[in-house]
PDB file of N, CA and C in Angstrom:
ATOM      1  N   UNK A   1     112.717  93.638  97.119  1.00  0.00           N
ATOM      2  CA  UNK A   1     111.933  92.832  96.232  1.00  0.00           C
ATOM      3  C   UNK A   1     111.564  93.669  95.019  1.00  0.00           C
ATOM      4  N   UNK A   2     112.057  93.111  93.582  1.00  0.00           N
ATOM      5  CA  UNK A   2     111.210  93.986  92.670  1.00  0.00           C
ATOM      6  C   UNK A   2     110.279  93.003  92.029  1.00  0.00           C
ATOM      7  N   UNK A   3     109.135  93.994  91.285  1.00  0.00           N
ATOM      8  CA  UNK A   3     107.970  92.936  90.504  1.00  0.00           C
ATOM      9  C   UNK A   3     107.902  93.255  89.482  1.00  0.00           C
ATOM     10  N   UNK A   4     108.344  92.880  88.352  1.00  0.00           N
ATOM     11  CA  UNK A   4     108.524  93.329  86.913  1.00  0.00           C
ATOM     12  C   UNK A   4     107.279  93.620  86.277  1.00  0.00           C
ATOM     13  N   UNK A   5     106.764  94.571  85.664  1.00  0.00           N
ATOM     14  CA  UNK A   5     105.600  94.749  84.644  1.00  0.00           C
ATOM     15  C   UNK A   5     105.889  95.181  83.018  1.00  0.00           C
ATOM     16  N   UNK A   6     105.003  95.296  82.737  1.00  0.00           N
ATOM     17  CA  UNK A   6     105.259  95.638  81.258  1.00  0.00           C
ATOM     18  C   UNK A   6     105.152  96.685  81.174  1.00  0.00           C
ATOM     19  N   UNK A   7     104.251  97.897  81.401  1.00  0.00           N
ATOM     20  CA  UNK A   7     103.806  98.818  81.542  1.00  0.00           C
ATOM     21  C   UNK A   7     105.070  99.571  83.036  1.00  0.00           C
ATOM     22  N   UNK A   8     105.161 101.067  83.146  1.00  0.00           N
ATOM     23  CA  UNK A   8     105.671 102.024  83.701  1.00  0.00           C
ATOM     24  C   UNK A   8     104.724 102.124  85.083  1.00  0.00           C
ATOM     25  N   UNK A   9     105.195 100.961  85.747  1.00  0.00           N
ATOM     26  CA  UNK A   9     104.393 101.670  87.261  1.00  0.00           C
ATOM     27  C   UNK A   9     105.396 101.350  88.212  1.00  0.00           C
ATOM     28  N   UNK A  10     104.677 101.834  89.947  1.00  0.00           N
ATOM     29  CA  UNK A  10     105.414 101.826  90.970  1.00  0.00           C
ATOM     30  C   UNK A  10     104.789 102.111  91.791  1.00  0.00           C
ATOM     31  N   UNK A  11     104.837 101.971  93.384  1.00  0.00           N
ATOM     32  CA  UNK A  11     103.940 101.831  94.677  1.00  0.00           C
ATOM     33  C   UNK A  11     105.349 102.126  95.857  1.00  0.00           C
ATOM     34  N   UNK A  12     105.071 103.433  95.446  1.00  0.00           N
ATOM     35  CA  UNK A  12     106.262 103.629  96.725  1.00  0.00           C
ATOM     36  C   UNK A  12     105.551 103.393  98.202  1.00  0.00           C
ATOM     37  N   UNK A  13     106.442 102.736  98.998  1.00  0.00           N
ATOM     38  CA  UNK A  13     106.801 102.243 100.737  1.00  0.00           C
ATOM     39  C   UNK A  13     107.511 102.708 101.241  1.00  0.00           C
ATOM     40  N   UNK A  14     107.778 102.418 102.153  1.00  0.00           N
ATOM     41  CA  UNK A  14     108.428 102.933 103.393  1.00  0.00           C
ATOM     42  C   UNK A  14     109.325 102.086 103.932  1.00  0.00           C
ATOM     43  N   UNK A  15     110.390 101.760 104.636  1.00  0.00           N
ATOM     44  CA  UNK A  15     110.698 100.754 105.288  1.00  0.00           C
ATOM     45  C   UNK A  15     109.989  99.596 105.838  1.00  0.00           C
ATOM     46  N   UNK A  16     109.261 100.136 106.377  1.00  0.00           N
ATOM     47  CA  UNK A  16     107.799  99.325 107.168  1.00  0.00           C
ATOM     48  C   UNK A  16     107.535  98.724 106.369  1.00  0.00           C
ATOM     49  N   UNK A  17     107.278  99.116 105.380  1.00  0.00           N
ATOM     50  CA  UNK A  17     106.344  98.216 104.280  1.00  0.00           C
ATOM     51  C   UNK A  17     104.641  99.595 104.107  1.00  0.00           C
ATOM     52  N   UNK A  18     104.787 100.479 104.566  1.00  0.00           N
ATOM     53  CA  UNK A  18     103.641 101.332 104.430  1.00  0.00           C
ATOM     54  C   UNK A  18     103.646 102.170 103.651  1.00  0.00           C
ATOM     55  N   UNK A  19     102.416 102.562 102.866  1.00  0.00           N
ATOM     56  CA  UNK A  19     102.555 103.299 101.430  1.00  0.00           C
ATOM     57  C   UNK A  19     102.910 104.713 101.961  1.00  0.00           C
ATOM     58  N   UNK A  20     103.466 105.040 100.975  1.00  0.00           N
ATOM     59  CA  UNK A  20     104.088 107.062 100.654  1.00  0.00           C
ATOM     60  C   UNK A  20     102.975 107.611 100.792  1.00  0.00           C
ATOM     61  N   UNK A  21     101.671 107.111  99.899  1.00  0.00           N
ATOM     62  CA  UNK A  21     100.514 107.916  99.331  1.00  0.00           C
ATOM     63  C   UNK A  21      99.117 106.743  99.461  1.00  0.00           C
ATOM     64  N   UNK A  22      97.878 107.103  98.980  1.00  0.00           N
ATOM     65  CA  UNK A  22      97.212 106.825  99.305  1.00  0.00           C
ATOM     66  C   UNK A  22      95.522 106.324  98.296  1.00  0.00           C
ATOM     67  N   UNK A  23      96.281 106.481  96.912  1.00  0.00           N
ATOM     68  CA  UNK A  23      96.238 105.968  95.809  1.00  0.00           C
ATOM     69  C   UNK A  23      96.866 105.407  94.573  1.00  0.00           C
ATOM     70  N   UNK A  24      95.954 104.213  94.205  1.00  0.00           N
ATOM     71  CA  UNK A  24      96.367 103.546  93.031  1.00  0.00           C
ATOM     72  C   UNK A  24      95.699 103.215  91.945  1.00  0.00           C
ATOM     73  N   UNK A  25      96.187 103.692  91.165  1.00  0.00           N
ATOM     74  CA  UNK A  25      95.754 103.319  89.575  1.00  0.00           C
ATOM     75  C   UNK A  25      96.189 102.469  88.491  1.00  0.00           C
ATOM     76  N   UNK A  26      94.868 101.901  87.981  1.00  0.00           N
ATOM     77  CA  UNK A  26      95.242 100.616  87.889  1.00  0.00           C
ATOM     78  C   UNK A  26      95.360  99.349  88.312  1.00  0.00           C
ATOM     79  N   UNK A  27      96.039  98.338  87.459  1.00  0.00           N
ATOM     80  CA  UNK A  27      96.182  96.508  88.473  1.00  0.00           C
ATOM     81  C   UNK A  27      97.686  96.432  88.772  1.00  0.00           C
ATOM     82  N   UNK A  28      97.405  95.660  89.800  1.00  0.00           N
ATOM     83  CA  UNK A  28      98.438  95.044  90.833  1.00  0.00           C
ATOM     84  C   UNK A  28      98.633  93.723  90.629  1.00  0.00           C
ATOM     85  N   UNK A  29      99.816  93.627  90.991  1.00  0.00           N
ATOM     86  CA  UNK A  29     100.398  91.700  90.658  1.00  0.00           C
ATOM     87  C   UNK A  29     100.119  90.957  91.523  1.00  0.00           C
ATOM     88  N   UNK A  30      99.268  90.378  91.437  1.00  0.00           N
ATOM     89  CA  UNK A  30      99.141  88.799  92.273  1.00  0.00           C
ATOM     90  C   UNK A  30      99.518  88.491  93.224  1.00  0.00           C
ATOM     91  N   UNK A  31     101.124  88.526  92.961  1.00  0.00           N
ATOM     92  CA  UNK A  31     102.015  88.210  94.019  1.00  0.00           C
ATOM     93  C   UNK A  31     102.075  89.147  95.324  1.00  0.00           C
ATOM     94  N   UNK A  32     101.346  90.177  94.936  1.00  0.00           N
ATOM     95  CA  UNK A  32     101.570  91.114  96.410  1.00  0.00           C
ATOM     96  C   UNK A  32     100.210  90.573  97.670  1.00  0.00           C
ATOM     97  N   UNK A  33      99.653  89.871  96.854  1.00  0.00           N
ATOM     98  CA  UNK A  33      98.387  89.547  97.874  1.00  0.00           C
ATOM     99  C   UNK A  33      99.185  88.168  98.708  1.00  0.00           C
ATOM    100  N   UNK A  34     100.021  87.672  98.080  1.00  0.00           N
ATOM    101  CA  UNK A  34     100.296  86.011  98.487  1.00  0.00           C
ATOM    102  C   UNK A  34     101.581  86.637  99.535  1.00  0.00           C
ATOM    103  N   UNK A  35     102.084  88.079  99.680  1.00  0.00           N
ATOM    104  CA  UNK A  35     103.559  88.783 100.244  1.00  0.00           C
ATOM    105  C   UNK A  35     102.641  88.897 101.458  1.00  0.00           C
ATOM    106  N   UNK A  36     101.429  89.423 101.146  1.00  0.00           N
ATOM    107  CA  UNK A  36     101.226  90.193 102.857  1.00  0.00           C
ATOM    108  C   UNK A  36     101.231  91.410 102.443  1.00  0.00           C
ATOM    109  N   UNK A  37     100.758  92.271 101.532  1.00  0.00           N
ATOM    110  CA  UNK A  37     100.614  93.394 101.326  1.00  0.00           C
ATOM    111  C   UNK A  37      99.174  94.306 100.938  1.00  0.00           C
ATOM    112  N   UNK A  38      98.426  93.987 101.788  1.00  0.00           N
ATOM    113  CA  UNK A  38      97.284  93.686 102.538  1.00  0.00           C
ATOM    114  C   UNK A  38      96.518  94.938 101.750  1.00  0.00           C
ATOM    115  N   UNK A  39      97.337  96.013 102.406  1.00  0.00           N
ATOM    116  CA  UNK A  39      96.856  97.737 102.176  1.00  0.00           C
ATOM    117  C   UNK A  39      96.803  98.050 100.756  1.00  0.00           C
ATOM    118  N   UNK A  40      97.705  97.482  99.798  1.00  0.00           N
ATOM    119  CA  UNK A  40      97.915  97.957  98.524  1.00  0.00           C
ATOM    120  C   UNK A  40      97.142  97.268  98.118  1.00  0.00           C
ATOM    121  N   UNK A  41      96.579  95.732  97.949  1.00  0.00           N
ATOM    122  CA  UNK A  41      95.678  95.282  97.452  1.00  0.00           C
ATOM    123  C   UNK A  41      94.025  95.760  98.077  1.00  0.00           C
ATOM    124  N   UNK A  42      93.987  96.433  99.296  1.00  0.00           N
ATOM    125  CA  UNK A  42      92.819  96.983  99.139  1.00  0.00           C
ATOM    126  C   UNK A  42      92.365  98.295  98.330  1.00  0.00           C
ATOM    127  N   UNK A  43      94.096  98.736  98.235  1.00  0.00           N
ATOM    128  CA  UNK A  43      93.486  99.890  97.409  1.00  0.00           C
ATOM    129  C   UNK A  43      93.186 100.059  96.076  1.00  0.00           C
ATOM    130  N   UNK A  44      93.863  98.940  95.503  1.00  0.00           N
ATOM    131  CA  UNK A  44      93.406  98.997  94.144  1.00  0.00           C
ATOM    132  C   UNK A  44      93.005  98.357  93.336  1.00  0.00           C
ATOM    133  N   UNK A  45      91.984  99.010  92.115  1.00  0.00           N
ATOM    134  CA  UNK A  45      91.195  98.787  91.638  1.00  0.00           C
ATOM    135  C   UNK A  45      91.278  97.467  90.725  1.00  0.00           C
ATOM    136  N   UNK A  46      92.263  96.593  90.733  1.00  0.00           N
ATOM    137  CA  UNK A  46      92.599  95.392  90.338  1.00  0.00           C
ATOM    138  C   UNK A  46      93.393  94.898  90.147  1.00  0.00           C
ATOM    139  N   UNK A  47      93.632  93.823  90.568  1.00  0.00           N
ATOM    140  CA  UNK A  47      94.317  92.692  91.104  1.00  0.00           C
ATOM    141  C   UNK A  47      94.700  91.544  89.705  1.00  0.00           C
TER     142      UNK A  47
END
């Protein structure tokens, strides 16, 4: 799955679906809350 932005970002995973690391900076797309990507939208600072 890719999620296009305007701006230079990225949220590396794992197979699983589980993050590399353990921060994020910055907003996140929408669409990852409606995927099931539970962990990344708690971690960061907007949605």
């Amino acid at each position: 799955m890719i999620i296009q932005y305007d701006d230079n970002v990225a949220v590396v995973i794992d197979q699983e679906g589980n993050l590399k690391r353990t921060q994020i900076f910055g907003e996140i797309a929408r669409e990852l809350r409606q995927l099931n990507f539970a962990k990344i939208v708690s971690l960061a600072p907007e949605v």
